[in-house]
N, C-alpha and C. Protein backbone atom coordinates (compact mmCIF):
# COMPACT_ATOMS: atom_id res chain seq x y z
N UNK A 1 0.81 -1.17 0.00
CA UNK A 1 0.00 0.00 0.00
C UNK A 1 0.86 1.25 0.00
N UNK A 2 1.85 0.90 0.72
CA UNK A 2 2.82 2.43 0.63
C UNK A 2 3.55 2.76 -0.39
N UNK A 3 3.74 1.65 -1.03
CA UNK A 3 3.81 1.70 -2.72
C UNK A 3 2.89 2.41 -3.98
N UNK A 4 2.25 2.19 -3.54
CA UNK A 4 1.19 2.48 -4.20
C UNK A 4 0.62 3.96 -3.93
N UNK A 5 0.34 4.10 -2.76
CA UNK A 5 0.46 5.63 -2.70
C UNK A 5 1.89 6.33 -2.99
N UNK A 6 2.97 6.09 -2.70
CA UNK A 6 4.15 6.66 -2.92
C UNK A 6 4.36 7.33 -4.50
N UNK A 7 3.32 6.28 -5.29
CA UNK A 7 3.57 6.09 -6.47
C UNK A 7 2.35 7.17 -7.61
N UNK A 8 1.36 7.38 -6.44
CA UNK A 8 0.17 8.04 -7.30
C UNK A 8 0.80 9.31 -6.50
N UNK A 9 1.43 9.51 -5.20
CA UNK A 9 1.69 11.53 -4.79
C UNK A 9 2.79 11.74 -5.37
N UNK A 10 4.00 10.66 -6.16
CA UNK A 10 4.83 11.25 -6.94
C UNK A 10 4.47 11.69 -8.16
N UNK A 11 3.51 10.80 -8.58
CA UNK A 11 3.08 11.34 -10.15
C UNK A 11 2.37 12.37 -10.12
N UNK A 12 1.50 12.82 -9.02
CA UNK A 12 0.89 14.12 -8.74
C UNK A 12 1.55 15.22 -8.82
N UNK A 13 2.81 15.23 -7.93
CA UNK A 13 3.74 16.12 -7.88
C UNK A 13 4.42 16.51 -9.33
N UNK A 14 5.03 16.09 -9.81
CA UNK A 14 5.89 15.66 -10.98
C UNK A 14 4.79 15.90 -12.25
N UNK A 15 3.70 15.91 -11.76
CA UNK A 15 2.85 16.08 -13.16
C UNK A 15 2.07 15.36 -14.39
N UNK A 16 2.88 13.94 -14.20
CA UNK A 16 2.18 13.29 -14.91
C UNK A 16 0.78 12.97 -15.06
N UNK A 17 0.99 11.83 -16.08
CA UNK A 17 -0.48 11.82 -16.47
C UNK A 17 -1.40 10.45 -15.47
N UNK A 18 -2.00 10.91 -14.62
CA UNK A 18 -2.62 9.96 -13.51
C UNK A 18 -3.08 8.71 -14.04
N UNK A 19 -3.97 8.75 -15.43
CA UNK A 19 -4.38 8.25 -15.85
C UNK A 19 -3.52 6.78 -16.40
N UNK A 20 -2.24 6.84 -16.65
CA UNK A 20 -1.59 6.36 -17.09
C UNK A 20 -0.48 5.61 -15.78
N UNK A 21 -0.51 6.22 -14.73
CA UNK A 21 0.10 5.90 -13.52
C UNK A 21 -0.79 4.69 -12.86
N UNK A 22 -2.02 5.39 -12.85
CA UNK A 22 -3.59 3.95 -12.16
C UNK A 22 -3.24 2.95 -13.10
N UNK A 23 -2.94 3.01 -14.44
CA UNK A 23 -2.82 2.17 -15.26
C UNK A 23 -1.29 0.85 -15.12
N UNK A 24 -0.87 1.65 -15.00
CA UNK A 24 0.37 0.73 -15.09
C UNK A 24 0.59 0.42 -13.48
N UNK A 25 -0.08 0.94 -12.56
CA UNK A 25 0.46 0.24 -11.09
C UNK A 25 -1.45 -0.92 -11.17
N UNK A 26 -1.99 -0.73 -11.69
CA UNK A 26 -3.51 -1.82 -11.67
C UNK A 26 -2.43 -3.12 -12.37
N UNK A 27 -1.49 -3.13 -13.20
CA UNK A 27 -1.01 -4.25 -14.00
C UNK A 27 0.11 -4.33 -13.52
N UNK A 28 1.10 -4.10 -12.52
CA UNK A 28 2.08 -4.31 -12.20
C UNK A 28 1.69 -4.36 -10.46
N UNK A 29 1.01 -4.22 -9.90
CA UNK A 29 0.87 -4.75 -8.35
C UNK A 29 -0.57 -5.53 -8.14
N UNK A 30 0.17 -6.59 -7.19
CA UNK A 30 -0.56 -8.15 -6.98
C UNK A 30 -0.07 -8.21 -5.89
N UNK A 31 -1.05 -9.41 -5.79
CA UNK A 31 -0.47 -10.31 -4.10
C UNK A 31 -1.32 -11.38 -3.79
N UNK A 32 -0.66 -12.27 -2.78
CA UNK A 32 -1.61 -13.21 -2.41
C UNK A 32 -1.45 -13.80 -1.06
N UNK A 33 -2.32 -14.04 -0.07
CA UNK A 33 -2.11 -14.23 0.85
C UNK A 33 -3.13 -15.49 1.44
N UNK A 34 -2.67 -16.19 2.51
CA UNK A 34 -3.45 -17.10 2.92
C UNK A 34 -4.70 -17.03 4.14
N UNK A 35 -4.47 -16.05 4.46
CA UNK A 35 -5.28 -15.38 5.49
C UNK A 35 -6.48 -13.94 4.78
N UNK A 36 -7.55 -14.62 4.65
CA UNK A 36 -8.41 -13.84 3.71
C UNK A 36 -8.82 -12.96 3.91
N UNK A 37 -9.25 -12.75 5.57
CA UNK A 37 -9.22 -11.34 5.93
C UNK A 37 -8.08 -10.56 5.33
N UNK A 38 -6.52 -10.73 5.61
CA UNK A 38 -5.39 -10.02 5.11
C UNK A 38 -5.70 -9.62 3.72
N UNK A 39 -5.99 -11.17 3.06
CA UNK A 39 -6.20 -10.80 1.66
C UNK A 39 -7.25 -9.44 1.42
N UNK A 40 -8.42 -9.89 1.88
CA UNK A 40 -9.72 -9.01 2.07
C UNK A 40 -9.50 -7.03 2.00
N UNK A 41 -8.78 -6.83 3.32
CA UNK A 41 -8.26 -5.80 3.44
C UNK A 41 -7.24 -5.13 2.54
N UNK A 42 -6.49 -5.81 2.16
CA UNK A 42 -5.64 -5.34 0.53
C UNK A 42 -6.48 -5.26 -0.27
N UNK A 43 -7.48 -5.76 -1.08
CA UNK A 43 -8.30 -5.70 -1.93
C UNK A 43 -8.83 -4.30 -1.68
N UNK A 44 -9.23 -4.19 -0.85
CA UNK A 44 -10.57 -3.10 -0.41
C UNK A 44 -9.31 -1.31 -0.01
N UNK A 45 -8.30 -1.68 0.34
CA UNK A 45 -7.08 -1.01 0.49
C UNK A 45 -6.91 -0.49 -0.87
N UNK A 46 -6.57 -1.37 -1.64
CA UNK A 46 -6.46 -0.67 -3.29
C UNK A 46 -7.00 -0.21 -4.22
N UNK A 47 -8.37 -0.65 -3.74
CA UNK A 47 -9.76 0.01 -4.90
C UNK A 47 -10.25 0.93 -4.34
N UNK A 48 -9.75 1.14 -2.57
CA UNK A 48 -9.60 2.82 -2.07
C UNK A 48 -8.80 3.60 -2.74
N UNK A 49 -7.76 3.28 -2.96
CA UNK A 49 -6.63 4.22 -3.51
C UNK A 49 -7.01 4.33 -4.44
N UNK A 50 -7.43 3.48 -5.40
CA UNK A 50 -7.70 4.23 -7.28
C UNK A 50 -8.60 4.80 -7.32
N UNK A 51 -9.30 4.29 -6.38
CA UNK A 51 -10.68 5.53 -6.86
C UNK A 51 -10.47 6.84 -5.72
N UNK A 52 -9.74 6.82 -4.86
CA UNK A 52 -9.88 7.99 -4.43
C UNK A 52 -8.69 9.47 -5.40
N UNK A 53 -8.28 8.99 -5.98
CA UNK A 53 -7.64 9.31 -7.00
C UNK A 53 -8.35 9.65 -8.23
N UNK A 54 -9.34 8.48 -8.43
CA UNK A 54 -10.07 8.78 -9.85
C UNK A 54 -11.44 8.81 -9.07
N UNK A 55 -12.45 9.18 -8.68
CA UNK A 55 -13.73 8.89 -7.81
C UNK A 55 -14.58 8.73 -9.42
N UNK A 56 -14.51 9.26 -10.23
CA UNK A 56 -15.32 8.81 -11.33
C UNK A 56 -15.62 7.20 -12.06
N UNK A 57 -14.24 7.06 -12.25
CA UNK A 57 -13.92 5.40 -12.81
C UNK A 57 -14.53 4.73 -12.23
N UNK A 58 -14.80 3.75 -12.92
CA UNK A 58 -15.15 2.50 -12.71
C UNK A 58 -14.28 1.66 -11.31
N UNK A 59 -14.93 0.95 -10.30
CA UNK A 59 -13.69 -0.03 -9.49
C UNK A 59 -12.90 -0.39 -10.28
N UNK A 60 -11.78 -0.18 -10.24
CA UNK A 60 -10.75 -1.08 -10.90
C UNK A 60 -10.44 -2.71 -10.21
N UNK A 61 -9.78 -3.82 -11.35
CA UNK A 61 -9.45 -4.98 -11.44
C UNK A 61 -8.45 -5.08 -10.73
N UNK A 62 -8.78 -5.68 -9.08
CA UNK A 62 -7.71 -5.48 -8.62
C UNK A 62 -6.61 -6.82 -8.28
N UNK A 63 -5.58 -7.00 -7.99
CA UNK A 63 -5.10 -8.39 -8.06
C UNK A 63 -4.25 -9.16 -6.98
N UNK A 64 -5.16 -9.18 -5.59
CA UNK A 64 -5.04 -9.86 -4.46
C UNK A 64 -5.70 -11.66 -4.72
N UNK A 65 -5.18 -11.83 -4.55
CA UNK A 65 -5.84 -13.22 -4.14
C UNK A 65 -5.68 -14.16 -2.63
N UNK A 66 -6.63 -14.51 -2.41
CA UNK A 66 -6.37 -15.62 -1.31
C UNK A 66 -6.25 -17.33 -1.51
N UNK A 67 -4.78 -17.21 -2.00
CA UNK A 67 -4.46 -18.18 -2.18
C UNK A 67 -2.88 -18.27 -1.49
N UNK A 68 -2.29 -19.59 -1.84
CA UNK A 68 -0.98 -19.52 -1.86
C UNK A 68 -0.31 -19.51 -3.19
N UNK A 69 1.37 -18.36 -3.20
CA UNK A 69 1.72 -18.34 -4.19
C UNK A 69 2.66 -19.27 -4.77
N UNK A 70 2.80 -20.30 -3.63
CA UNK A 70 3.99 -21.51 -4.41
C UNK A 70 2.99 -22.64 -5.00
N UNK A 71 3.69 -23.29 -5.81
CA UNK A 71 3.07 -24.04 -6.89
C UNK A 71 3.17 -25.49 -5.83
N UNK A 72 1.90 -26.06 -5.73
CA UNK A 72 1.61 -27.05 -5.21
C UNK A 72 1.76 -28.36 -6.15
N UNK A 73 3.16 -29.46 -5.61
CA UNK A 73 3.35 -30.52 -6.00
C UNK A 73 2.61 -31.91 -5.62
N UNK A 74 1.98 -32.11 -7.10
CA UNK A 74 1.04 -33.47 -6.97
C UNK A 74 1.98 -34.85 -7.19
């Protein structure tokens, strides 16, 4: 999360184009966790941040999961 904000008040500052910042941090930050509340709260953590940024848009696609991320051997 501190990423993520770090990443939308630099582009604020600096000027860029927001639009294009929501864009490329929606496709470049993920996660996954085994504890779904945890998971839960990241989810709901990040579709705060884009939309409080964009309040118009649509929720964005966000990419927490509650799972585990190592590959389970059958």
């Amino acid at each position: 999360m501190r990423y993520v904000h770090r990443c939308l008040e630099d582009a604020k500052q600096r000027g860029l184009d927001q639009n294009e910042v929501l864009e490329d941090l929606k496709q470049t930050v993920w996660g996954f966790d085994l504890n779904p509340f945890a998971a839960f709260i990241s989810h709901f953590q990040l579709t705060w941040a884009f939309l409080r940024y964009q309040p118009k848009n649509q929720p964005p696609l966000i990419h927490v999961h509650n799972l585990n991320s190592f590959p389970i051997a059958l």
